[in-house]
N, C-alpha and C. Protein backbone atom coordinates (compact mmCIF):
# COMPACT_ATOMS: atom_id res chain seq x y z
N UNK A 1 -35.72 -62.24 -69.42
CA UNK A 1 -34.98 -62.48 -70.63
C UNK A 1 -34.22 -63.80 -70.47
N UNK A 2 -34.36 -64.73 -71.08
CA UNK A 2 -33.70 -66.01 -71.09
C UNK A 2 -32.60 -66.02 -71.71
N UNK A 3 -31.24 -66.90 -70.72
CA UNK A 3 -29.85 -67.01 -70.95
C UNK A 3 -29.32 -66.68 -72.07
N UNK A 4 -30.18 -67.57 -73.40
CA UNK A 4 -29.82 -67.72 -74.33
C UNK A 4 -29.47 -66.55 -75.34
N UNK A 5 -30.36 -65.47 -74.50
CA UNK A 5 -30.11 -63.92 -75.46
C UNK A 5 -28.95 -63.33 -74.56
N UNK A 6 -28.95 -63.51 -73.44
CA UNK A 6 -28.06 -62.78 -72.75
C UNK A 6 -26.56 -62.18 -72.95
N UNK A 7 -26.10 -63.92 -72.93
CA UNK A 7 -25.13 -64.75 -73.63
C UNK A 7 -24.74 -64.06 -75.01
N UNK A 8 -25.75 -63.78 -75.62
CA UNK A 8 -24.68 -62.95 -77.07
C UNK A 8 -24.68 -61.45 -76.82
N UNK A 9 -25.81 -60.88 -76.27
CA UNK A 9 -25.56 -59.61 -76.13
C UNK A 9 -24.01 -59.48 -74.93
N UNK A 10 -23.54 -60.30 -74.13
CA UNK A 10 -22.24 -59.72 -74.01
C UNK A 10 -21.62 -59.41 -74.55
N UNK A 11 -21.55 -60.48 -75.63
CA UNK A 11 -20.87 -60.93 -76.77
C UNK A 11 -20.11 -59.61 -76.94
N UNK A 12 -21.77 -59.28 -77.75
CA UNK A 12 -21.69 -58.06 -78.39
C UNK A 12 -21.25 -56.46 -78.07
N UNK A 13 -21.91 -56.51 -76.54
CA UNK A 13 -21.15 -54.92 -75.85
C UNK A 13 -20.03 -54.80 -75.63
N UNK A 14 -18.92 -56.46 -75.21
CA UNK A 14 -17.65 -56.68 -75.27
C UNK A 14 -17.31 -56.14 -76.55
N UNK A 15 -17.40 -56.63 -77.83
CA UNK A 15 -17.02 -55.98 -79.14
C UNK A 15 -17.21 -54.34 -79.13
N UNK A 16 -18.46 -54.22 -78.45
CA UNK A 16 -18.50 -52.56 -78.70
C UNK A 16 -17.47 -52.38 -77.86
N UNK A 17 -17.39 -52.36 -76.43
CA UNK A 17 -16.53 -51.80 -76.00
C UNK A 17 -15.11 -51.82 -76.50
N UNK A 18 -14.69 -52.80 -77.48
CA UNK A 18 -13.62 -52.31 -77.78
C UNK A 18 -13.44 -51.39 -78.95
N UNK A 19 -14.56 -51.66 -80.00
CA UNK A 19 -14.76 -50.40 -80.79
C UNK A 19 -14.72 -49.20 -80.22
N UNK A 20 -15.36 -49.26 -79.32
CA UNK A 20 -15.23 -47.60 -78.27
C UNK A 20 -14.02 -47.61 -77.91
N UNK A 21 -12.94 -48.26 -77.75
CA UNK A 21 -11.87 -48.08 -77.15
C UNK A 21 -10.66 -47.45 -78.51
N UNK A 22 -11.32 -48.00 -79.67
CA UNK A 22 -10.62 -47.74 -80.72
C UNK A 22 -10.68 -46.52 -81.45
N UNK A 23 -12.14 -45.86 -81.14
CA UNK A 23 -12.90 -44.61 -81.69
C UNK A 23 -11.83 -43.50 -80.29
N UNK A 24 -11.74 -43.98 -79.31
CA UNK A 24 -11.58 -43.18 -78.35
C UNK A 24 -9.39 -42.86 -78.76
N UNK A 25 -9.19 -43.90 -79.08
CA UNK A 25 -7.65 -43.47 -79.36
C UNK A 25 -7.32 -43.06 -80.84
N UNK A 26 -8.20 -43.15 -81.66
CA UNK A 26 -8.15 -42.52 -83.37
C UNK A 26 -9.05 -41.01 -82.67
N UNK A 27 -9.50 -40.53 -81.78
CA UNK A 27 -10.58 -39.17 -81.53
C UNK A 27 -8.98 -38.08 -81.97
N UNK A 28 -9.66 -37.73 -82.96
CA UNK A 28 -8.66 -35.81 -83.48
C UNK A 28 -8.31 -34.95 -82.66
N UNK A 29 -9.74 -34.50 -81.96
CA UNK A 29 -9.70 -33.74 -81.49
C UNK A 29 -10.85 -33.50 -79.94
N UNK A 30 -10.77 -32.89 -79.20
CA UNK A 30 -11.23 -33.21 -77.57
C UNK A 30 -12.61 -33.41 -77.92
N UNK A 31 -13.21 -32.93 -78.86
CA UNK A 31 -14.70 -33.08 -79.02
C UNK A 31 -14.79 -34.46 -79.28
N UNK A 32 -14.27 -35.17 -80.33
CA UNK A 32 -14.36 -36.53 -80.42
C UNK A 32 -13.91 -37.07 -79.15
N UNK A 33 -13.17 -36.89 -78.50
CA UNK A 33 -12.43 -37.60 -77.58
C UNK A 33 -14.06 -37.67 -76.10
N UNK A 34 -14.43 -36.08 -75.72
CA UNK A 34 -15.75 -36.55 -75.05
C UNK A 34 -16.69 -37.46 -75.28
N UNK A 35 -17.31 -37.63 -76.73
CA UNK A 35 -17.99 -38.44 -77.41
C UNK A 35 -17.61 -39.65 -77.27
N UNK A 36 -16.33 -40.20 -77.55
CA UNK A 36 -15.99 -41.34 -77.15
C UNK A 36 -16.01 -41.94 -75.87
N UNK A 37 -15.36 -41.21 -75.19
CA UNK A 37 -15.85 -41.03 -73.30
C UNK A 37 -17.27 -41.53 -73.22
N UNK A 38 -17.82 -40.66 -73.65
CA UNK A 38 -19.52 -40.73 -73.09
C UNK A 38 -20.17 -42.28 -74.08
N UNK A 39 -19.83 -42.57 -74.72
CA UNK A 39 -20.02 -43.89 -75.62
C UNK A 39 -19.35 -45.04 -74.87
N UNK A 40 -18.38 -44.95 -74.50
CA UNK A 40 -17.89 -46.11 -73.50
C UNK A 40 -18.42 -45.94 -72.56
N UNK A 41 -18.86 -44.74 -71.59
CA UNK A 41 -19.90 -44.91 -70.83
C UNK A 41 -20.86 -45.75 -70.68
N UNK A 42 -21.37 -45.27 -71.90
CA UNK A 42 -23.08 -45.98 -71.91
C UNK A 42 -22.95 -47.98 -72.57
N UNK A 43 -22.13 -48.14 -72.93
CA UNK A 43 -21.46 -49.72 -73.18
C UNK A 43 -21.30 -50.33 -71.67
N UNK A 44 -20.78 -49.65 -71.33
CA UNK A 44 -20.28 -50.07 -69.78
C UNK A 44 -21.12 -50.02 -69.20
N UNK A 45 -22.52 -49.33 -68.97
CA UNK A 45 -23.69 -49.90 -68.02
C UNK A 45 -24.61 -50.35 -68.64
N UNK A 46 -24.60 -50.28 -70.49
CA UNK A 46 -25.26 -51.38 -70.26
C UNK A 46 -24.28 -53.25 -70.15
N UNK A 47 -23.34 -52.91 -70.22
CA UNK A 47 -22.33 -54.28 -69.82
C UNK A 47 -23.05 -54.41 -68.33
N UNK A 48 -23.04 -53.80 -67.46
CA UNK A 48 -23.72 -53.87 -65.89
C UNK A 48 -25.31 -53.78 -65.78
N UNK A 49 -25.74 -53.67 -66.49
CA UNK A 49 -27.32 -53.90 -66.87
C UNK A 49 -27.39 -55.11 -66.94
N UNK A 50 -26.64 -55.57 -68.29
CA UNK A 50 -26.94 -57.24 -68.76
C UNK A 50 -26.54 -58.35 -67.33
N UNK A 51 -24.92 -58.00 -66.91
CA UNK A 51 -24.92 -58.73 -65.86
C UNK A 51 -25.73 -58.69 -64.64
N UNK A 52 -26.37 -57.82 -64.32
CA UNK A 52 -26.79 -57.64 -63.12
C UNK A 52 -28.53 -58.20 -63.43
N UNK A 53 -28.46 -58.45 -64.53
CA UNK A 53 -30.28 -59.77 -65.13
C UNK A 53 -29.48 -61.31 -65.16
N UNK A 54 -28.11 -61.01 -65.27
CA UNK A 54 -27.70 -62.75 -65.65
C UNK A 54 -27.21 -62.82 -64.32
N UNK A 55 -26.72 -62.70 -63.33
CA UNK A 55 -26.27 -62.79 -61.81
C UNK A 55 -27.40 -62.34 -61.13
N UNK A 56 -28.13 -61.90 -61.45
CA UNK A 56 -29.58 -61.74 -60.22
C UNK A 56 -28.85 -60.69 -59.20
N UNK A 57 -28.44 -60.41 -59.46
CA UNK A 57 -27.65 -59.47 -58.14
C UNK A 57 -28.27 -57.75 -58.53
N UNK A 58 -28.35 -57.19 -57.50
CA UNK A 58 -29.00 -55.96 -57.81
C UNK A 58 -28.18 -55.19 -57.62
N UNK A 59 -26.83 -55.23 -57.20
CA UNK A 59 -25.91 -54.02 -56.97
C UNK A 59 -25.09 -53.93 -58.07
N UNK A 60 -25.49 -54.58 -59.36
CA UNK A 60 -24.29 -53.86 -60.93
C UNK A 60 -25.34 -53.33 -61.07
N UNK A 61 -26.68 -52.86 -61.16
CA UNK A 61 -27.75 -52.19 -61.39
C UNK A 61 -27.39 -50.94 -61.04
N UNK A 62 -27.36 -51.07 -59.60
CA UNK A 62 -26.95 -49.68 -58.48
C UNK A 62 -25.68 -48.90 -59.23
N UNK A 63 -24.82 -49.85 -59.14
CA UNK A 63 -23.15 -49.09 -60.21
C UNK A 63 -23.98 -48.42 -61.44
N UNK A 64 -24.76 -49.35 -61.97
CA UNK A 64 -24.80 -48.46 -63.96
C UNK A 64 -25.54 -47.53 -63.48
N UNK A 65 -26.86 -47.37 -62.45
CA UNK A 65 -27.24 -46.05 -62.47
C UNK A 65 -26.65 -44.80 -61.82
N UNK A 66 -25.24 -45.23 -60.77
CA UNK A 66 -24.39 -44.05 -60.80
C UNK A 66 -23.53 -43.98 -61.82
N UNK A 67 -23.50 -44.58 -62.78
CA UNK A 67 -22.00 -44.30 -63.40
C UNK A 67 -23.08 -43.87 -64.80
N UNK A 68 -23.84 -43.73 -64.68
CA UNK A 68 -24.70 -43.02 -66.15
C UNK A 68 -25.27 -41.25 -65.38
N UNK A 69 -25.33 -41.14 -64.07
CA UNK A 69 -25.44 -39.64 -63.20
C UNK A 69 -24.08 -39.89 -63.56
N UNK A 70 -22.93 -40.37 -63.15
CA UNK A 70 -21.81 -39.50 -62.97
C UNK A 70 -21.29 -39.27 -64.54
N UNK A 71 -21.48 -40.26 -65.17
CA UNK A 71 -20.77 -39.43 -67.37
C UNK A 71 -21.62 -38.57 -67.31
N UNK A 72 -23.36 -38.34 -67.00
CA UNK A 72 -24.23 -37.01 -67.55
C UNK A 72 -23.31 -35.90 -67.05
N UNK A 73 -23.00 -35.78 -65.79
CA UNK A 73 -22.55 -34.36 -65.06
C UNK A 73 -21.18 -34.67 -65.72
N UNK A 74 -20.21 -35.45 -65.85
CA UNK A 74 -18.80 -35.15 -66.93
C UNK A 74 -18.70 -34.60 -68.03
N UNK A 75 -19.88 -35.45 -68.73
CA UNK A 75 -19.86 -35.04 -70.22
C UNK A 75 -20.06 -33.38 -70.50
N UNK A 76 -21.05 -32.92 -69.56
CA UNK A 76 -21.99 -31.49 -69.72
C UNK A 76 -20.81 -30.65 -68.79
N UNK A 77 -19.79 -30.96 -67.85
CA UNK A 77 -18.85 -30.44 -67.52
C UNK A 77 -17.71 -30.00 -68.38
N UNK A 78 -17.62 -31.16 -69.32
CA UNK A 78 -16.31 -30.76 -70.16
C UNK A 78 -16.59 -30.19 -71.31
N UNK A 79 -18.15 -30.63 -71.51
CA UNK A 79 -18.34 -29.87 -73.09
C UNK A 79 -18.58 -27.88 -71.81
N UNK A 80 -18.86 -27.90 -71.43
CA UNK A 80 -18.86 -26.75 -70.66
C UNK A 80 -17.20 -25.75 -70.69
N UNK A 81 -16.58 -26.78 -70.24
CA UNK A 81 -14.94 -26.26 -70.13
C UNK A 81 -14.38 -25.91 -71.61
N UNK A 82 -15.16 -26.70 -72.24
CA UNK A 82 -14.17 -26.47 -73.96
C UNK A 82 -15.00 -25.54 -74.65
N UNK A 83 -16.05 -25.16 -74.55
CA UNK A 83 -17.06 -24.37 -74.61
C UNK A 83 -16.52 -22.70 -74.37
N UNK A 84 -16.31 -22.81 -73.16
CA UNK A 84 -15.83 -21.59 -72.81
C UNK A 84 -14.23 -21.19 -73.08
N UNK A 85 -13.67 -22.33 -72.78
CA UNK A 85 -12.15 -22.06 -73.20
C UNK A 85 -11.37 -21.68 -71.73
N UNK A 86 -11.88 -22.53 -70.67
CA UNK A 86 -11.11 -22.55 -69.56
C UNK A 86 -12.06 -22.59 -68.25
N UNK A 87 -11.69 -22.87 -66.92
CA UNK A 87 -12.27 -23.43 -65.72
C UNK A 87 -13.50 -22.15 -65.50
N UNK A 88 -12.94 -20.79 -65.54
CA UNK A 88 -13.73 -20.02 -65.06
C UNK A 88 -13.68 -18.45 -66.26
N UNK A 89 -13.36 -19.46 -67.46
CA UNK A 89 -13.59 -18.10 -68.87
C UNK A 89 -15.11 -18.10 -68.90
């Protein structure tokens, strides 16, 4: 992918991420509030996707594919906890 696209898609996940940051402090209620969680998640590796094609470096690669295992097992943890209505209801 050449610079020239690169370069705006930061742009652009920077903007999302702060939309996600804005969805995440207007969230009602905990359900929105996971959703938002898990949406800044996925902004954030691909923010470490894009850099890790524009730095040639292979270890923001390594980060986004743990930090996309570690929101799957959060997200399915907490919708789990609110689900039931406590650690071990």
């Amino acid at each position: 992918m050449p610079t020239w696209v690169v370069i705006p898609a930061l742009f652009w996940v920077t903007l999302l991420l702060v939309g996600g940051g804005l969805a995440l402090i207007r969230a009602r209620d905990a359900y929105q509030r996971i959703i938002a969680l898990d949406l800044l998640a996925v902004i954030v590796i691909a923010l470490l996707a894009l850099l890790s094609h524009l730095r040639g470096e292979a270890y923001y690669f390594d980060a986004a594919v743990a930090l996309a295992l570690l929101s799957f097992v959060a997200t399915v943890a907490a919708a789990r906890y609110l689900e039931r209505g406590g650690p071990f209801g």
